[in-house]
Protein backbone atom coordinates (compact mmCIF):
# COMPACT_ATOMS: atom_id res chain seq x y z
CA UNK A 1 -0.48 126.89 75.11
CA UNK A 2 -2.00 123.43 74.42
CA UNK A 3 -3.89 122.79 71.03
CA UNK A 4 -7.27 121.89 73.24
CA UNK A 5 -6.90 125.06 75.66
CA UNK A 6 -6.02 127.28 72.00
CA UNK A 7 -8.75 125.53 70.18
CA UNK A 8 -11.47 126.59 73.14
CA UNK A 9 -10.07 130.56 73.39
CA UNK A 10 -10.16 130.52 69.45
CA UNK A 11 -13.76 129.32 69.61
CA UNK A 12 -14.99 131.75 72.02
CA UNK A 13 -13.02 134.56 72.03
CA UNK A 14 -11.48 137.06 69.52
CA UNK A 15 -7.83 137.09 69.03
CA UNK A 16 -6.07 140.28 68.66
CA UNK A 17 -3.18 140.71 66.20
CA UNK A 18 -0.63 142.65 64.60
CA UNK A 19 -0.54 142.72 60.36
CA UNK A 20 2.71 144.33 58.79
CA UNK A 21 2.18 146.13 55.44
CA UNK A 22 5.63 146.36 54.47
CA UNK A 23 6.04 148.33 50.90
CA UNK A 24 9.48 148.57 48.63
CA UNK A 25 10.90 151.65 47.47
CA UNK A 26 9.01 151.21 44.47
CA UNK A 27 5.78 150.96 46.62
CA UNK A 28 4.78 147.58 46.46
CA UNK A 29 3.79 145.26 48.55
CA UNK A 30 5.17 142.36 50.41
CA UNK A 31 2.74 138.95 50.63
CA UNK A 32 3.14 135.64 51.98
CA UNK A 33 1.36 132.25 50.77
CA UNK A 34 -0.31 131.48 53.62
CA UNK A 35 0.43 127.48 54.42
CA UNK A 36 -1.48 127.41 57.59
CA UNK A 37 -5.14 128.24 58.30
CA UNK A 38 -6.96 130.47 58.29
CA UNK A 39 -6.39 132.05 54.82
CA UNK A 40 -4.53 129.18 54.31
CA UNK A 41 -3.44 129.03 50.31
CA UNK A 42 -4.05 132.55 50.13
CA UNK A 43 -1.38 135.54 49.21
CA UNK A 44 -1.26 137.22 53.06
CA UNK A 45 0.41 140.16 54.79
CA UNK A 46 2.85 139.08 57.22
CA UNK A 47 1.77 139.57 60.96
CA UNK A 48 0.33 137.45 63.74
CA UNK A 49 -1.23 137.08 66.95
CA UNK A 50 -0.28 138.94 70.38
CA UNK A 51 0.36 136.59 73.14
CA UNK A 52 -1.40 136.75 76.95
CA UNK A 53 0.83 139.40 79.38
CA UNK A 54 3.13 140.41 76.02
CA UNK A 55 3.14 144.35 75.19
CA UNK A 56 2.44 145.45 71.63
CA UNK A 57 6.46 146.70 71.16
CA UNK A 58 7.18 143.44 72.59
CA UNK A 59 5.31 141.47 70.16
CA UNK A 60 6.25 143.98 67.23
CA UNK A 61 9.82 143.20 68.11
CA UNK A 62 9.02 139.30 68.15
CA UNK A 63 6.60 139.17 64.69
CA UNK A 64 8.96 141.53 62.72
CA UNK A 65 12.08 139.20 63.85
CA UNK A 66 9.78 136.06 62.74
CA UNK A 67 8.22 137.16 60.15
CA UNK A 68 10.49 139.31 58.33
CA UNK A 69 14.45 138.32 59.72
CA UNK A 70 14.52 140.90 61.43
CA UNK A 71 13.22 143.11 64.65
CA UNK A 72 11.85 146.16 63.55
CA UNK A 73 10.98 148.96 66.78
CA UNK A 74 7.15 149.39 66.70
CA UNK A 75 8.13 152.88 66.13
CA UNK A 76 8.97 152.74 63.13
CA UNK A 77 6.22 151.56 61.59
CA UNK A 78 3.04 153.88 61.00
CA UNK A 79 -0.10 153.02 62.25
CA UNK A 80 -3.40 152.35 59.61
CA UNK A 81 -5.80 151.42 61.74
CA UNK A 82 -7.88 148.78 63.51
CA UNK A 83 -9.63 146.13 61.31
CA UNK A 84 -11.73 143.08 62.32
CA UNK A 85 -11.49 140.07 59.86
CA UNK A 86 -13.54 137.12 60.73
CA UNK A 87 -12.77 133.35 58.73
CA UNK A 88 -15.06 130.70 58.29
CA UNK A 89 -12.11 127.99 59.53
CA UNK A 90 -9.53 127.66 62.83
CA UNK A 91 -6.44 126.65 62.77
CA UNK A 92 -7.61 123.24 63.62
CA UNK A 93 -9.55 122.82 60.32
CA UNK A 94 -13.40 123.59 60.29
CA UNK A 95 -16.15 123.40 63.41
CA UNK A 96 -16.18 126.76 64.53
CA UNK A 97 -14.57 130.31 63.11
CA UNK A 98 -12.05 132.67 64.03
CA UNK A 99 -12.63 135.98 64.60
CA UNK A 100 -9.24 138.34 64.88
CA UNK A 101 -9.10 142.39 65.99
CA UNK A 102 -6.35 143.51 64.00
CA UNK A 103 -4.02 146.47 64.34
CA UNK A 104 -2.35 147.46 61.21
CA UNK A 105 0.82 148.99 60.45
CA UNK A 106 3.40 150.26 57.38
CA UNK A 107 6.96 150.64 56.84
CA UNK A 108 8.38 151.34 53.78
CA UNK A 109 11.86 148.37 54.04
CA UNK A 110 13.86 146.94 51.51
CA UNK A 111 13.76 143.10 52.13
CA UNK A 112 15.16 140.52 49.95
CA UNK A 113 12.39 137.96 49.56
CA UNK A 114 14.60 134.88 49.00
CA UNK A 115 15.75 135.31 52.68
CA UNK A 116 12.28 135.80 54.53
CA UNK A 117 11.33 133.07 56.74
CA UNK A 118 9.33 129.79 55.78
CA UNK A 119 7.75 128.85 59.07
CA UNK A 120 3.86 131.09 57.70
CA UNK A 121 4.61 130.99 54.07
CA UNK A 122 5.45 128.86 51.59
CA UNK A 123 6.53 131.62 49.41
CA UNK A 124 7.13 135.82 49.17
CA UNK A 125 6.81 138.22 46.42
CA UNK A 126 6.03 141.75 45.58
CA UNK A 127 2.78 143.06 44.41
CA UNK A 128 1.97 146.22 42.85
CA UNK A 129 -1.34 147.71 44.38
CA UNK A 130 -3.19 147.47 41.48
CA UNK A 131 -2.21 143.95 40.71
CA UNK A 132 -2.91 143.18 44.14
CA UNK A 133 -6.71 144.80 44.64
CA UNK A 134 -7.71 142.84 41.15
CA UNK A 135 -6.12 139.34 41.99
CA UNK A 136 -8.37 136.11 43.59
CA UNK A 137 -5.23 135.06 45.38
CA UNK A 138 -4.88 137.92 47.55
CA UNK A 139 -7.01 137.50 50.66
CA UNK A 140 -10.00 140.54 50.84
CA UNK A 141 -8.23 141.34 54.26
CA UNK A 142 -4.85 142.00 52.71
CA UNK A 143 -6.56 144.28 50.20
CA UNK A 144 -8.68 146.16 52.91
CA UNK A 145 -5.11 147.99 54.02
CA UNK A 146 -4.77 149.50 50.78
CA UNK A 147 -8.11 150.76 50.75
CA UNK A 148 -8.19 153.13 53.44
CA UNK A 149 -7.60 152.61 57.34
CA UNK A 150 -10.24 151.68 60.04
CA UNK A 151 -13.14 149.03 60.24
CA UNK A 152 -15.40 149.64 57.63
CA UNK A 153 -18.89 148.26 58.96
CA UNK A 154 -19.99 147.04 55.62
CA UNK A 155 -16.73 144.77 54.78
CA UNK A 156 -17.61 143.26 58.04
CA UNK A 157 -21.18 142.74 58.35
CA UNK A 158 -20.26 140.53 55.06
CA UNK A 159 -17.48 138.94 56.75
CA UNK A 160 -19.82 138.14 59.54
CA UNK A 161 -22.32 136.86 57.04
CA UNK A 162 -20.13 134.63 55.11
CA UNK A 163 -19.24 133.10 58.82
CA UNK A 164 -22.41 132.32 59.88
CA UNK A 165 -23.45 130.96 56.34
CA UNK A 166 -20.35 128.95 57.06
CA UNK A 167 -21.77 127.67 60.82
CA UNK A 168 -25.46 127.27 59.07
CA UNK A 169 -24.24 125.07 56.43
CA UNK A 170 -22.10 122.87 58.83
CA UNK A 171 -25.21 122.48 61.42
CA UNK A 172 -27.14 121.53 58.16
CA UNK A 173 -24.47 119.08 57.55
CA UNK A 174 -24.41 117.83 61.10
CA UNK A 175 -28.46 117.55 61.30
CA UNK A 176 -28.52 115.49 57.50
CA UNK A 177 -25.99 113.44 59.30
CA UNK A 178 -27.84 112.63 62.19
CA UNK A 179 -31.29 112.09 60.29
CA UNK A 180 -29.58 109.32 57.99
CA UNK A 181 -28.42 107.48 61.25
CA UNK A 182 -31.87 107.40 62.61
């Protein structure tokens, strides 16, 4: 899809998407710095977006295969649960957010990080659970999968808020920029 055509669905539409808890034997968690936005900078679960007319084992097969080296059947992952996670940026930088319904899954694999993929993140490593849930660099939706499964309406009426702070301050911007021209 062309950026323009992408940027107007992200701007006006949800996107829905898959995110991949994968945990080692040892139960710990595999994250991704994020290089691209939104999250970008951030410690991430791997995952991304379902494309138009493509099933969810279809796209599982596809994500695993980028994301992790390897296609992994849908089925044999276990399902947590369907989140929302809303970001104050695009892929495109700031102007308007993105707003993703997200179906989550876990597998339990044993996946040498030095041969995982570059294209989403600059770097891999494992995280215990507890190191994870205290640390700034691990986004707040990464965390939410180890806190129980489903939307919780609280974590998102905050996300929402944080968003629209986001819009107010950038029409503020836009409006102080405009007065100083006149």
């Amino acid at each position: 899809m062309e950026r323009s055509l992408f940027s107007a669905v992200v701007a006006n539409t949800p996107l829905v998407s898959i995110d991949l808890v994968v945990r080692n034997p040892s139960g710990e968690v595999l994250l991704g710095l994020r290089t691209n936005r939104p999250a970008q900078g951030t410690w991430f679960v791997p995952g991304g977006r379902i494309r138009k007319d493509e099933a969810i084992r279809d796209a599982f097969m596809r994500l695993t295969e980028v994301e992790l080296g390897r296609a992994i059947p849908q089925a044999e992952w276990q399902f947590l649960g369907v989140y929302e996670h809303f970001y104050p940026d695009n892929f495109s930088g700031d102007g308007f957010s993105t707003h993703y319904v997200v179906l989550g899954y876990e597998i339990r694999l044993d996946i040498d990080v030095a041969s995982l993929p570059k294209e989403q993140h600059s770097d891999y490593r494992w995280w215990g659970v507890d190191e994870m849930l205290a640390s700034d660099e691990v986004h707040l939706h990464s965390k939410w999968y180890l806190r129980g499964s489903g939307v919780s309406r609280l974590k998102v009426q905050a996300s929402r808020l944080k968003v629209q702070g986001s819009r107010l301050k950038a029409q503020g911007s836009r409006l102080k920029a405009q007065g100083s021209r006149l």
